[in-house]
N, C-alpha and C. Protein backbone atom coordinates (compact mmCIF):
# COMPACT_ATOMS: atom_id res chain seq x y z
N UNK A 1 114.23 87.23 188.16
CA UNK A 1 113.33 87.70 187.12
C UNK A 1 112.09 86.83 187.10
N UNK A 2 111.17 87.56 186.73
CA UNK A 2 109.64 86.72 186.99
C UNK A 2 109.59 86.23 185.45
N UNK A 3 108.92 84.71 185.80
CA UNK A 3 108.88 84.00 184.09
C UNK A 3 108.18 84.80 183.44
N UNK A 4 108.78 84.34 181.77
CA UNK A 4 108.26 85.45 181.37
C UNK A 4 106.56 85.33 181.04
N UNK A 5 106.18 84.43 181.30
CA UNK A 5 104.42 84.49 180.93
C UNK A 5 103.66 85.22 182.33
N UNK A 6 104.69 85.66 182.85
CA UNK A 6 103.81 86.32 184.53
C UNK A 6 104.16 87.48 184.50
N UNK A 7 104.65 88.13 182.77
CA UNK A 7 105.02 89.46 182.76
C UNK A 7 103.65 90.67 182.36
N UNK A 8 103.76 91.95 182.84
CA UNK A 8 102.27 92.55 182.04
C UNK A 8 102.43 92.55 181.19
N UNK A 9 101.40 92.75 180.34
CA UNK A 9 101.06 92.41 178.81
C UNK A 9 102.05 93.19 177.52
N UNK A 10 102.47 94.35 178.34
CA UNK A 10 103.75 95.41 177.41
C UNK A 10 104.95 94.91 177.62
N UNK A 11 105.50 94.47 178.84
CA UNK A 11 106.83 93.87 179.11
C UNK A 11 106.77 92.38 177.87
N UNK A 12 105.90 91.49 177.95
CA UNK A 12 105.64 90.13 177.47
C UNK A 12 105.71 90.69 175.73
N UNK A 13 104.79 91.98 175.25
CA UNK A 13 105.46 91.82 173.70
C UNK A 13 106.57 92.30 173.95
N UNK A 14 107.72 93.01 174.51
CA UNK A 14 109.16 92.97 174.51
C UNK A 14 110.25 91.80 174.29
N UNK A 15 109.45 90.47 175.06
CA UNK A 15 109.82 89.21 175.21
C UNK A 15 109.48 88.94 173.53
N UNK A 16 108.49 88.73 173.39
CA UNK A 16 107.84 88.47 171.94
C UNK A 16 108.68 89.23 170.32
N UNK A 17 109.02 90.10 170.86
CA UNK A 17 109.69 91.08 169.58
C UNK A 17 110.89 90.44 169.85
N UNK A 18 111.57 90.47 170.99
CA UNK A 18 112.81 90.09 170.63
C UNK A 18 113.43 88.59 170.47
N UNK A 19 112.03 87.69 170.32
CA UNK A 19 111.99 86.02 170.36
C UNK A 19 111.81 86.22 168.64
N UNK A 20 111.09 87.04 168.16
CA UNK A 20 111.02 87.01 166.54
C UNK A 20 112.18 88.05 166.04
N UNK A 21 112.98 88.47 166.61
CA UNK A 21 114.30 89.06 165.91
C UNK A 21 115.43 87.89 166.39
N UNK A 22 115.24 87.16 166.93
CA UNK A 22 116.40 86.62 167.04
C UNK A 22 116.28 85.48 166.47
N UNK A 23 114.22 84.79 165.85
CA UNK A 23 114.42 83.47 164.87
C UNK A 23 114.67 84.17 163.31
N UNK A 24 114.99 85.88 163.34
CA UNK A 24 115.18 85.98 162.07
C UNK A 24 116.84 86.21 161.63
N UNK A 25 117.54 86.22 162.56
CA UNK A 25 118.75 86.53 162.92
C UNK A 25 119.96 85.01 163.10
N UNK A 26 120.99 84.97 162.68
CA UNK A 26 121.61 83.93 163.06
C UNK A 26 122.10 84.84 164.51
N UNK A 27 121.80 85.25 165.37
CA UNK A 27 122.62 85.84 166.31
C UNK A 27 122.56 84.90 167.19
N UNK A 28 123.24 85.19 168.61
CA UNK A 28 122.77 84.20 169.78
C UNK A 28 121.99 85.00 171.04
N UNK A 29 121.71 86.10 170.42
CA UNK A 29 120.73 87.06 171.15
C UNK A 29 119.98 88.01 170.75
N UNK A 30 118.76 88.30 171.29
CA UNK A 30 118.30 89.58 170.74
C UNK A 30 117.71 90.25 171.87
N UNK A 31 117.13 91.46 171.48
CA UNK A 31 116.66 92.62 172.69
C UNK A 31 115.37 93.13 172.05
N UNK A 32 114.36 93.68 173.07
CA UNK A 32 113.74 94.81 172.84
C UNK A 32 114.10 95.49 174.27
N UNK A 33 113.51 97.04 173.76
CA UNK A 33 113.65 98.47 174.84
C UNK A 33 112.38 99.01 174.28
N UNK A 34 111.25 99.45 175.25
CA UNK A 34 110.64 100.05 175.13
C UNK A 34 110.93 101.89 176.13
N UNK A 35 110.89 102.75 175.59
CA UNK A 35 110.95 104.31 175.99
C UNK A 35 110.07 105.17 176.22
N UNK A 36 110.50 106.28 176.96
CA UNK A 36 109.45 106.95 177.79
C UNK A 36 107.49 107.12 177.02
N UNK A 37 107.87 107.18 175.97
CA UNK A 37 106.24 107.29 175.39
C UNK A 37 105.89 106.30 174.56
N UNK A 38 106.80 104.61 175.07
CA UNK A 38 106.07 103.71 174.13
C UNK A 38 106.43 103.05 173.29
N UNK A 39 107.25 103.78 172.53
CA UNK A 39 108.00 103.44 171.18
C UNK A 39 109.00 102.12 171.50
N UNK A 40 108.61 101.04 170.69
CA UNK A 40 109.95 99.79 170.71
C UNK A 40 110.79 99.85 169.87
N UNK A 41 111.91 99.47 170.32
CA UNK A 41 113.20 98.98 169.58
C UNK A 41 113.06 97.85 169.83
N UNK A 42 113.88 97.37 168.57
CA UNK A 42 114.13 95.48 168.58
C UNK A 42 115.55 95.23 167.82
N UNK A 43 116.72 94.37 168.30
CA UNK A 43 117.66 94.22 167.52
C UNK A 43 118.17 92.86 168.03
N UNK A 44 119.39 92.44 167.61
CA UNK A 44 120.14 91.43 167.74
C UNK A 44 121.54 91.91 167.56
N UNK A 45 122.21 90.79 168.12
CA UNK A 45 123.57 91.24 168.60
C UNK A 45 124.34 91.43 167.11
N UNK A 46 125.30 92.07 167.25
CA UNK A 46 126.49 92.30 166.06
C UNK A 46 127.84 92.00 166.47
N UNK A 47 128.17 91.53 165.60
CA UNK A 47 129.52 90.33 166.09
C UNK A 47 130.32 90.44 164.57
N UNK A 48 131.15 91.23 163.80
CA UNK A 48 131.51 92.02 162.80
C UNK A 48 133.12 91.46 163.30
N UNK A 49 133.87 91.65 162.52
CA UNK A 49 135.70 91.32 163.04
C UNK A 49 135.63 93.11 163.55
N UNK A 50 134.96 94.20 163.19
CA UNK A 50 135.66 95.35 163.13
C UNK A 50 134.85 95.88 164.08
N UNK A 51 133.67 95.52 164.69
CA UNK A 51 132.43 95.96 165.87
C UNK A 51 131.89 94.96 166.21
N UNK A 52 131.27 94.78 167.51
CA UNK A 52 130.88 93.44 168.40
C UNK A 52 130.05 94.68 169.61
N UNK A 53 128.84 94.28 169.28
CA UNK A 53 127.90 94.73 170.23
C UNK A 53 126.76 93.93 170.68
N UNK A 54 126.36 93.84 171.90
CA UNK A 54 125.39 93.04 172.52
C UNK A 54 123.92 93.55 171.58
N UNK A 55 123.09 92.88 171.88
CA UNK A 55 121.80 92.71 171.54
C UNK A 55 121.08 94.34 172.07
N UNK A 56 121.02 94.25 173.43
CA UNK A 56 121.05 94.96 174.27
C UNK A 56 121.68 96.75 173.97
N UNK A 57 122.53 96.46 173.24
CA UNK A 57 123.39 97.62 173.06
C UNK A 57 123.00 98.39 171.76
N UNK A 58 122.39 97.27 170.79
CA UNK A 58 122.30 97.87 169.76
C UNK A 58 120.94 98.58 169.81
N UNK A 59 119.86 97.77 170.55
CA UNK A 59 118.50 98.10 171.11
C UNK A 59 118.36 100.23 171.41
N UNK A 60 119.12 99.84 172.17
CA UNK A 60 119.35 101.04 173.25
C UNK A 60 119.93 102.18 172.41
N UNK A 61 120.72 101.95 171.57
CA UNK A 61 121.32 103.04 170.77
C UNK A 61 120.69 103.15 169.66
N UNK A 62 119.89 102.27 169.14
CA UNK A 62 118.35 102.83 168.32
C UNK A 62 117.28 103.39 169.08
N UNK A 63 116.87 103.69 170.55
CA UNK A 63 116.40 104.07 170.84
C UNK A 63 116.67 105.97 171.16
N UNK A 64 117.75 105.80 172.00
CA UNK A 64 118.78 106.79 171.72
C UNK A 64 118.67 108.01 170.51
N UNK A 65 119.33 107.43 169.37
CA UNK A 65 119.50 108.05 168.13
C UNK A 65 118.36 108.87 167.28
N UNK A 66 116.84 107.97 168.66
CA UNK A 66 115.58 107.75 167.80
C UNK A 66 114.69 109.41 168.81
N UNK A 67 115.36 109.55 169.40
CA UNK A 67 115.62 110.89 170.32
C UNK A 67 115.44 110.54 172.02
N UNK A 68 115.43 109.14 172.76
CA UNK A 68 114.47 108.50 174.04
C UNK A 68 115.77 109.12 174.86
N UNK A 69 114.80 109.85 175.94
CA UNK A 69 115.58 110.27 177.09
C UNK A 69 115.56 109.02 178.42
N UNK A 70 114.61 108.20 178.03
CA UNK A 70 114.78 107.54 179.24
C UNK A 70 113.91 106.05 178.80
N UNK A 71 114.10 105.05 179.32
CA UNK A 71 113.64 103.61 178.99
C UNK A 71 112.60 103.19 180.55
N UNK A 72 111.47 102.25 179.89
CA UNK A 72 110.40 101.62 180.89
C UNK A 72 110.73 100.48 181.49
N UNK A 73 111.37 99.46 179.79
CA UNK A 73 111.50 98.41 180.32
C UNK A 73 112.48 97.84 179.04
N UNK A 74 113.26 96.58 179.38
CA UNK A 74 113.93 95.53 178.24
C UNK A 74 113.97 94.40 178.74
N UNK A 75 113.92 93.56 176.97
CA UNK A 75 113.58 91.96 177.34
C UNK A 75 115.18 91.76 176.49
N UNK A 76 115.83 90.86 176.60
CA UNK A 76 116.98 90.16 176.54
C UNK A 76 116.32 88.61 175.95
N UNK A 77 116.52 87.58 175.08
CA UNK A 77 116.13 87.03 174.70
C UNK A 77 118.02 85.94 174.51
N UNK A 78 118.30 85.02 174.81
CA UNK A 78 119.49 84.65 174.71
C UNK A 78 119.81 82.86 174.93
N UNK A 79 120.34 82.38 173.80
CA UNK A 79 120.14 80.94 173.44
C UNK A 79 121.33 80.25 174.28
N UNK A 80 121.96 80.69 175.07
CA UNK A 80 123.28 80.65 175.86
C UNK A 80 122.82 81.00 177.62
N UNK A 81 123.76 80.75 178.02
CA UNK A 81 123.80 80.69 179.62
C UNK A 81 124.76 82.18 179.91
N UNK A 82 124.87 82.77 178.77
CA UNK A 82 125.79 84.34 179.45
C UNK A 82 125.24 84.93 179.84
N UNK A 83 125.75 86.25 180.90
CA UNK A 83 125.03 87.10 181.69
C UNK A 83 124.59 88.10 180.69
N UNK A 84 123.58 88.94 181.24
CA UNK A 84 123.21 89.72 180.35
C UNK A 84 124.33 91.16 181.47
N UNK A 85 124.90 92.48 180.61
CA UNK A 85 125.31 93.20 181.34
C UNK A 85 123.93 94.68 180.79
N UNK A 86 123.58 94.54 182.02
CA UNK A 86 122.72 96.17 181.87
C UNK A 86 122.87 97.27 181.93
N UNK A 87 124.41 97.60 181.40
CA UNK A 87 124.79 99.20 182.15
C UNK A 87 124.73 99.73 180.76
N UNK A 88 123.92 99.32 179.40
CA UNK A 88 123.71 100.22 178.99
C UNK A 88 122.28 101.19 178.94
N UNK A 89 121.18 100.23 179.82
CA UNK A 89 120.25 100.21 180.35
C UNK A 89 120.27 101.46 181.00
N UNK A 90 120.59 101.49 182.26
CA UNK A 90 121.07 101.93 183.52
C UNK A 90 121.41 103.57 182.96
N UNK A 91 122.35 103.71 182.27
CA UNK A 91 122.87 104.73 181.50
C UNK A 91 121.58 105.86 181.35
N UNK A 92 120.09 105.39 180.89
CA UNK A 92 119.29 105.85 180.54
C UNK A 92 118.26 106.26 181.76
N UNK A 93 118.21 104.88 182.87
CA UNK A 93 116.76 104.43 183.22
C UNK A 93 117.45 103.68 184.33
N UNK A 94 117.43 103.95 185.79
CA UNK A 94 118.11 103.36 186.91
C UNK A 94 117.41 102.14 187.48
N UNK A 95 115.61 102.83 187.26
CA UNK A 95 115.22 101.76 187.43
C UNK A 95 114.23 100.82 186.70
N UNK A 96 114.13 100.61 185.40
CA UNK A 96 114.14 99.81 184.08
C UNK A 96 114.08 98.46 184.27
N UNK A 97 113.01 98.12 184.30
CA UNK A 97 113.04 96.14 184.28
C UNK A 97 114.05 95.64 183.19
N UNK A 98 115.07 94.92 183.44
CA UNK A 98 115.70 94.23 182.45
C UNK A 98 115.02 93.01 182.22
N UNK A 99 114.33 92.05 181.52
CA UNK A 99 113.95 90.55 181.58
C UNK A 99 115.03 89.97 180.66
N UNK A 100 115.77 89.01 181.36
CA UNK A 100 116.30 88.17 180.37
C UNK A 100 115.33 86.21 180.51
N UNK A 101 115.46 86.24 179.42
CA UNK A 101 115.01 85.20 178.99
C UNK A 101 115.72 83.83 178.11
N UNK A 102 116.07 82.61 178.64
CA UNK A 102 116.54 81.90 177.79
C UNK A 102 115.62 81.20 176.58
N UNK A 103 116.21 81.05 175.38
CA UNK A 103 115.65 80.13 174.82
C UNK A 103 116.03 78.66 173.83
């Protein structure tokens, strides 16, 4: 993945949205997804005893719900060394920049 300050200027606020959802969040991750005409999603992970969803997951299924047939790009934002998994990405958009980013 290319750092993220060497990203174009739409990928980099993806990085940016999901660096300010995750200092508003006790989570240990957050996401943006941007979709076919533009529109961002931004979320953080959910970790519930009764539901546990990635950052990533929740992103994508607000995009989804929000009517997006298909995704441009997602930033992953994550205070940990875990992998990011993109197959909910993929699902939408085969070939979809994922950026993950530590912070």
């Amino acid at each position: 993945m290319p750092d993220a300050d060497s990203l174009d200027a739409e990928d980099q606020k993806l990085v940016t949205l999901a660096k300010a959802a995750l200092a508003r969040s006790s989570a240990g991750e957050a996401a943006a997804v941007r979709d076919e005409i533009g529109r961002t999603y931004v979320a953080s992970s959910v970790d519930l005893p009764s539901l546990r969803l990635t950052a990533l997951q929740v992103a994508v299924a607000q995009a989804v719900s929000s009517g997006a047939a298909s995704l441009e790009a997602a930033a992953v934002v994550l205070t940990s060394d875990a992998d990011v998994d993109d197959a909910v990405v993929r699902d939408l958009s085969t070939d979809a920049p994922v950026h993950v980013v530590r912070s």
